[in-house]
C-alpha atoms as a PDB file:
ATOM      1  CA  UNK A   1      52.683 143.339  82.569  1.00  0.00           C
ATOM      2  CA  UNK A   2      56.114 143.005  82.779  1.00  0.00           C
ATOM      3  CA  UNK A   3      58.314 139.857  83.645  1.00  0.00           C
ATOM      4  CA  UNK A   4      59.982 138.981  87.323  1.00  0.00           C
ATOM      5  CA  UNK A   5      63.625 138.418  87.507  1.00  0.00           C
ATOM      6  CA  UNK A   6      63.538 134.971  89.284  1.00  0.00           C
ATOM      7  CA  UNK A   7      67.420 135.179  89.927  1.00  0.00           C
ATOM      8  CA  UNK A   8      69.199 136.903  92.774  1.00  0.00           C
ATOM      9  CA  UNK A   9      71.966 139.470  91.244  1.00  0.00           C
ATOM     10  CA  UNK A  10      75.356 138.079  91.671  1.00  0.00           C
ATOM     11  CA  UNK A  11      77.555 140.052  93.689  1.00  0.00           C
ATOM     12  CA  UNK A  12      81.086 141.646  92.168  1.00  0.00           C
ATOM     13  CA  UNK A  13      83.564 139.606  92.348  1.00  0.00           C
ATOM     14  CA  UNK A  14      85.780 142.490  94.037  1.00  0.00           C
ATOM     15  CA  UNK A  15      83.000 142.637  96.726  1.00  0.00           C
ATOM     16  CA  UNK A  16      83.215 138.763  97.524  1.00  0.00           C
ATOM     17  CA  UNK A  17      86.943 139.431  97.360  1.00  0.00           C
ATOM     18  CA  UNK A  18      86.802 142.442  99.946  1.00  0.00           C
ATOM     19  CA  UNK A  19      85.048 139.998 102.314  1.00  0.00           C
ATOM     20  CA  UNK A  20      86.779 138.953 105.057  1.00  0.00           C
ATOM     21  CA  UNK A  21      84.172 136.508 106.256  1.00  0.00           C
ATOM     22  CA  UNK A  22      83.568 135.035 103.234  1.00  0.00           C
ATOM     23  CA  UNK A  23      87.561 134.571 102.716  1.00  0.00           C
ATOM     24  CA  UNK A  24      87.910 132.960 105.669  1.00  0.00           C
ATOM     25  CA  UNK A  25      84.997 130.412 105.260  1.00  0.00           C
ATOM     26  CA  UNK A  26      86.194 129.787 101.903  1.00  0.00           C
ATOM     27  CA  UNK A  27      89.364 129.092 102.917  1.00  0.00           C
ATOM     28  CA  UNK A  28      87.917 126.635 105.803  1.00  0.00           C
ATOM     29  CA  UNK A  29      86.209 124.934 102.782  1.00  0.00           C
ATOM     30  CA  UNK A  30      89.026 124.473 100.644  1.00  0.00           C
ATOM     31  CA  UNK A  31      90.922 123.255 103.269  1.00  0.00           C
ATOM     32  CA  UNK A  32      88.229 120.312 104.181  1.00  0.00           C
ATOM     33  CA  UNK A  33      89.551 116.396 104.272  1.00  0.00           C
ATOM     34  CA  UNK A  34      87.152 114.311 102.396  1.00  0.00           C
ATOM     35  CA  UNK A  35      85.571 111.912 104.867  1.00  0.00           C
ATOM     36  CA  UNK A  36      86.848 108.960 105.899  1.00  0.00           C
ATOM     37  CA  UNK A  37      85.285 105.384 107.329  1.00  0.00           C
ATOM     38  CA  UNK A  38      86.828 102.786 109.302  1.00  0.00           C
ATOM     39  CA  UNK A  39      86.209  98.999 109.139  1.00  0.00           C
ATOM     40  CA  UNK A  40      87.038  97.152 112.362  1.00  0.00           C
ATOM     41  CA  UNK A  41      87.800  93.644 111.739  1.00  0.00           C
ATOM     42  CA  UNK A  42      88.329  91.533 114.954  1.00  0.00           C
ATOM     43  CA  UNK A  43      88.069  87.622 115.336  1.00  0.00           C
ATOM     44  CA  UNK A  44      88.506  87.406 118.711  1.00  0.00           C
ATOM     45  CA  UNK A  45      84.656  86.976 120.100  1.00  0.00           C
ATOM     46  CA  UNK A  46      86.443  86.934 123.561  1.00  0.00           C
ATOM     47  CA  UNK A  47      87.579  90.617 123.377  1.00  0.00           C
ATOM     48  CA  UNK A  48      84.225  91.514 121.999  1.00  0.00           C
ATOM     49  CA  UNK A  49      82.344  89.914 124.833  1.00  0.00           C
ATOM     50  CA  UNK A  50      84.165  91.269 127.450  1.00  0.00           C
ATOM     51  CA  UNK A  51      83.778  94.600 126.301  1.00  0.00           C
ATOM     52  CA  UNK A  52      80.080  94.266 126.093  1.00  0.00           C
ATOM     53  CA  UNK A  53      80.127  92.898 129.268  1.00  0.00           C
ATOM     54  CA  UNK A  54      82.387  96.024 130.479  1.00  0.00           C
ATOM     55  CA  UNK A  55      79.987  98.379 129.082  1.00  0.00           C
ATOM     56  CA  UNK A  56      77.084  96.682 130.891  1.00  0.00           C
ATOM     57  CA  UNK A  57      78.737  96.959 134.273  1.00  0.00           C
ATOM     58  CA  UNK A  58      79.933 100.690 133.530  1.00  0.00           C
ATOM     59  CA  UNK A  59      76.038 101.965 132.820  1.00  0.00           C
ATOM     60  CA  UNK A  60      75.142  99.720 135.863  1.00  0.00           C
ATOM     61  CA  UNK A  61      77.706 101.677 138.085  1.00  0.00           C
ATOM     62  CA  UNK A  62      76.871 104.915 136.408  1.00  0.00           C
ATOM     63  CA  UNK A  63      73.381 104.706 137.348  1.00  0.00           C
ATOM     64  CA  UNK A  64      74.091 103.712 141.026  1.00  0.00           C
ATOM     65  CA  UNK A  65      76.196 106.714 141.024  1.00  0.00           C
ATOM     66  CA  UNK A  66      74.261 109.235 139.802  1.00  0.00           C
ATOM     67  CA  UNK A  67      71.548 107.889 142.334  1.00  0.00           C
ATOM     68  CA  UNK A  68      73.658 108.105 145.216  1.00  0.00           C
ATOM     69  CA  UNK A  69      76.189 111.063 144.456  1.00  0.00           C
ATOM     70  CA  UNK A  70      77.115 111.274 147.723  1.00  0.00           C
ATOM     71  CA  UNK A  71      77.701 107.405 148.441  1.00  0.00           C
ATOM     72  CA  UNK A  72      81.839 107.420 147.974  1.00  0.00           C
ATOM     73  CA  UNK A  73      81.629 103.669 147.617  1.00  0.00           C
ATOM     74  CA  UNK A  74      78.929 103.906 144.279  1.00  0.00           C
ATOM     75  CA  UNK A  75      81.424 106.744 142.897  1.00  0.00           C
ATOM     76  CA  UNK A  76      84.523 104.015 143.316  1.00  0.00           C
ATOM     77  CA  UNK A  77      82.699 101.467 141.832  1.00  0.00           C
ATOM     78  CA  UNK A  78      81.925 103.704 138.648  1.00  0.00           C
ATOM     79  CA  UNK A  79      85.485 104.994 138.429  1.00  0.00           C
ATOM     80  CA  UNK A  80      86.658 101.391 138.407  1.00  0.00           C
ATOM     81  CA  UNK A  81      84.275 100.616 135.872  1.00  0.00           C
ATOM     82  CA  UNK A  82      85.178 103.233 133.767  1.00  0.00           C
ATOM     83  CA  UNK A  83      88.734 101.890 134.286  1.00  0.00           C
ATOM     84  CA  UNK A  84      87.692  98.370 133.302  1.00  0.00           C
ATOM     85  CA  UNK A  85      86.084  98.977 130.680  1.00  0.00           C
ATOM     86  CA  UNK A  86      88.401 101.044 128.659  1.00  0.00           C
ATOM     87  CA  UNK A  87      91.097  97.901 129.666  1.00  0.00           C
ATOM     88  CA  UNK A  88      88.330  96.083 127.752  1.00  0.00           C
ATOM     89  CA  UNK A  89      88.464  98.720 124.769  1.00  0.00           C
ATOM     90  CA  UNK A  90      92.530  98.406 124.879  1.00  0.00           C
ATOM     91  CA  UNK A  91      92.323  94.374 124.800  1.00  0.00           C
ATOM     92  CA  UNK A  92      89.685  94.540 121.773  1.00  0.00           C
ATOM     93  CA  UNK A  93      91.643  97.200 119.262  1.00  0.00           C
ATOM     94  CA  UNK A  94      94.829  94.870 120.512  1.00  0.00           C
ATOM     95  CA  UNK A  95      93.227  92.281 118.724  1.00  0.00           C
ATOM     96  CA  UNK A  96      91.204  94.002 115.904  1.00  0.00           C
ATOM     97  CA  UNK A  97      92.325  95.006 112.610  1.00  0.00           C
ATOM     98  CA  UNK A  98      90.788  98.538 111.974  1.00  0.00           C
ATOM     99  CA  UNK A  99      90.932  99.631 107.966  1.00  0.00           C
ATOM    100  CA  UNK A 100      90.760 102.614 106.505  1.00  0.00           C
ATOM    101  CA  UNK A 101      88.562 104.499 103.284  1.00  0.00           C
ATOM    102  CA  UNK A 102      88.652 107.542 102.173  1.00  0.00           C
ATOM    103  CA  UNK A 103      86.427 108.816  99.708  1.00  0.00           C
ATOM    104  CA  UNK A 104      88.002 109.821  96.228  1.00  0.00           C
ATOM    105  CA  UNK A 105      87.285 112.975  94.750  1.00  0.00           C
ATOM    106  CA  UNK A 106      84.307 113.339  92.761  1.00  0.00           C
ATOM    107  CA  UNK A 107      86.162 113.420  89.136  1.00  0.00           C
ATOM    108  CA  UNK A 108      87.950 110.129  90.239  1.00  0.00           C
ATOM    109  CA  UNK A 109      84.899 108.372  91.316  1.00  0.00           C
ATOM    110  CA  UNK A 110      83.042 109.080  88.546  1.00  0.00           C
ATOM    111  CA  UNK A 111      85.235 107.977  85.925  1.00  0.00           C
ATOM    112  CA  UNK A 112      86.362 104.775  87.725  1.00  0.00           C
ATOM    113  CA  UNK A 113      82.468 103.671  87.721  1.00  0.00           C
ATOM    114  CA  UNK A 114      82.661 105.144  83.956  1.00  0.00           C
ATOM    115  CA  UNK A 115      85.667 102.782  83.332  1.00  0.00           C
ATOM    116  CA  UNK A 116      83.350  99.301  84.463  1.00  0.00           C
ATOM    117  CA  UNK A 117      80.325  99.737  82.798  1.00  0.00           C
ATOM    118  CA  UNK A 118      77.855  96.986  84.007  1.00  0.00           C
ATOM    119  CA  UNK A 119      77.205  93.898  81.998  1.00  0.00           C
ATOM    120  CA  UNK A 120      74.152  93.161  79.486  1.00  0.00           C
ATOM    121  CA  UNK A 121      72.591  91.159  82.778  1.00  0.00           C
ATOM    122  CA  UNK A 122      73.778  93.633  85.413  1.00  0.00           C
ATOM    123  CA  UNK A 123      72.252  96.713  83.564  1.00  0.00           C
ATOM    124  CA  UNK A 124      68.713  94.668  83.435  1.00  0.00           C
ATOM    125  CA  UNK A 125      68.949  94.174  86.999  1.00  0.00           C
ATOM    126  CA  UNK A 126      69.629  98.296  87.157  1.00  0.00           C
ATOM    127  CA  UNK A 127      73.083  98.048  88.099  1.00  0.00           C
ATOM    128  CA  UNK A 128      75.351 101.393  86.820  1.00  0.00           C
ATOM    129  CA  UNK A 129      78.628  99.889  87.199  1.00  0.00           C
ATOM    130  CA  UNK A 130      80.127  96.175  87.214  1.00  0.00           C
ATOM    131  CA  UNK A 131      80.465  95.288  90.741  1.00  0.00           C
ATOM    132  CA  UNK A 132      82.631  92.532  90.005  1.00  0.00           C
ATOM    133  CA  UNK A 133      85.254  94.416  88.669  1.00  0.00           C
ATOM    134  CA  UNK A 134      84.636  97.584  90.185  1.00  0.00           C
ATOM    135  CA  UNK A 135      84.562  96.229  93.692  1.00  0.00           C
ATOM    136  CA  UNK A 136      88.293  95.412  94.096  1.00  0.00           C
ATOM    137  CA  UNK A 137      89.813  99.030  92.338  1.00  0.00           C
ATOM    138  CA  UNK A 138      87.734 100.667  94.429  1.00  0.00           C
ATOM    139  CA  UNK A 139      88.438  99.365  97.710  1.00  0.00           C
ATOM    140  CA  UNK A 140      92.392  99.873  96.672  1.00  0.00           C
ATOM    141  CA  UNK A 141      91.918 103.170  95.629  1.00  0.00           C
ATOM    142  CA  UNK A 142      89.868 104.040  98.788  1.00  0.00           C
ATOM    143  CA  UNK A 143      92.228 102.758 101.230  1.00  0.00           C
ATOM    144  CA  UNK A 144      94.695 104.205 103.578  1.00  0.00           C
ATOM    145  CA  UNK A 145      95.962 101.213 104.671  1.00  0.00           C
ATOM    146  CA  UNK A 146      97.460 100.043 100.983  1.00  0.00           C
ATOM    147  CA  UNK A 147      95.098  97.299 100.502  1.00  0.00           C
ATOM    148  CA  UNK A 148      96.329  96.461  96.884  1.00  0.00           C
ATOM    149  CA  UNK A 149      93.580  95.068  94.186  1.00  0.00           C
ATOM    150  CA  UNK A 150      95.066  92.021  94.078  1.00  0.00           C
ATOM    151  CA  UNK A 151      94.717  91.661  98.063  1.00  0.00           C
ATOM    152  CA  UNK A 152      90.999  93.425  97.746  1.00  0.00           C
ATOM    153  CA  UNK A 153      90.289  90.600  94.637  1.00  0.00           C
ATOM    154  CA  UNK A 154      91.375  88.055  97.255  1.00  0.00           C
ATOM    155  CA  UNK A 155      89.603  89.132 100.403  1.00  0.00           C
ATOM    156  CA  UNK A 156      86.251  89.519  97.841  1.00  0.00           C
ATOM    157  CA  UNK A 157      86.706  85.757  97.000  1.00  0.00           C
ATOM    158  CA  UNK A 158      87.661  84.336 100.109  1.00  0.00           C
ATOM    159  CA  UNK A 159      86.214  85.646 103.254  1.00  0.00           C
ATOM    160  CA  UNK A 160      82.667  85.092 103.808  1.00  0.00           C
ATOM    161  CA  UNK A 161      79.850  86.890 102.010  1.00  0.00           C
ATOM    162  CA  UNK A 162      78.624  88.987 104.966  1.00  0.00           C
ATOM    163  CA  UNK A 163      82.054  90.276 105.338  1.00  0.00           C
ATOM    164  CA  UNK A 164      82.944  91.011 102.099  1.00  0.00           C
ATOM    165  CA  UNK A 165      80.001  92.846 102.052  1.00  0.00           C
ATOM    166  CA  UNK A 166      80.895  94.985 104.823  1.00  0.00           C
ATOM    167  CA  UNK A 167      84.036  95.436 103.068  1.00  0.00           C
ATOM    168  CA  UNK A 168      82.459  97.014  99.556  1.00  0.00           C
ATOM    169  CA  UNK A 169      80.029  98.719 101.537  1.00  0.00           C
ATOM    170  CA  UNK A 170      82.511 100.973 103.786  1.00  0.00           C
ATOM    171  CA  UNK A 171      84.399 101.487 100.127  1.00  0.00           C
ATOM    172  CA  UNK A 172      81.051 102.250  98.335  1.00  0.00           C
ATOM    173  CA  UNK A 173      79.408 103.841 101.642  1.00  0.00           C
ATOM    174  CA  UNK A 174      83.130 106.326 101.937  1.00  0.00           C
ATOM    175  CA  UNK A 175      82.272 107.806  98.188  1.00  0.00           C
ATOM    176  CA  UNK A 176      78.610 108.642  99.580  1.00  0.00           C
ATOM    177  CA  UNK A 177      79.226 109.575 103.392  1.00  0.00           C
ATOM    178  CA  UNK A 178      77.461 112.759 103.833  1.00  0.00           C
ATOM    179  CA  UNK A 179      78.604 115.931 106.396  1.00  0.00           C
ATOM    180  CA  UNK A 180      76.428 118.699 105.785  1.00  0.00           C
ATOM    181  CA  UNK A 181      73.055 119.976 107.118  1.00  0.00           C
ATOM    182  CA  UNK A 182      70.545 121.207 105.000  1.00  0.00           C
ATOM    183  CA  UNK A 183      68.768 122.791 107.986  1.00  0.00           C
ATOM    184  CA  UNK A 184      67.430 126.400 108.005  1.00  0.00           C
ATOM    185  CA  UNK A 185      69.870 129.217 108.962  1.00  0.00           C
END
């Protein structure tokens, strides 16, 4: 009995070359941004409300409209809402501080959590990196906006626990944000 090769052949290289399909998605994949999150910070609970309460009213109008599609008056009312609430969407980002994370490349990232090893206590609580003092390079070296270690170190210290949370997590969540489908072809 003789053994099954397991392993599909590799094509020639000069073959791969020669294909114009796969050139072109290859260059489409070399040319991909890595992905980027935004953190919207916004204090005003104002702005937020009245958006909410613009996006209520715009689904209310909506579904009066699309009931009545011939009712001009139900069709105003949803183009006005519409209007209103993207006023509401202008006041808010007026107000709101959006920031910016891309993720690093994968070298990068790997030897910035290589460079803070966790401590004695952090690796018996399973940790693979010190959060402490990874938290604030990596949140510098993620952002667009030029958020500085220093300023990271100081937003990490100061603001409240649930947002500084949010803020490692878009940094940490950047470095794992995931665009592919695995799905059948």
């Amino acid at each position: 009995m003789t053994a099954r090769k397991t392993t599909a052949p590799t094509p020639p290289a000069a073959a791969v070359a020669a294909d114009a399909h796969w050139a072109a998605t290859r260059e489409r994949l070399m040319a991909r941004a890595r992905p980027v999150l935004k953190l919207t910070i916004c204090d005003d609970n104002e702005a937020k409300q009245a958006l909410n309460n613009a996006r209520y009213l715009e689904q209310q109008a909506k579904s009066e409209a699309e009931r009545n599609p011939d009712d001009e008056a139900a069709q105003a009312a949803h183009r006005a809402a519409v209007t209103a609430q993207n006023d509401a969407q202008a006041a808010l980002d007026a107000v709101s501080i959006p920031l910016r994370f891309q993720a690093l490349d994968r070298k990068t990232y790997k030897e910035l959590l290589a460079a803070h090893r966790p401590t004695e206590e952090q690796a018996e609580d399973g940790y693979d990196f010190n959060l402490d003092t990874l938290g604030p390079v990596l949140i510098a070296a993620s952002s667009l906006d030029g958020i500085t270690e220093e300023d990271a170190a100081t937003f990490l210290d100061t603001w409240a626990n649930a947002e500084a949370e949010a803020l490692l997590n878009t940094a940490f969540g950047v470095q794992r944000e995931d665009r592919m489908d695995l799905g059948k072809g």
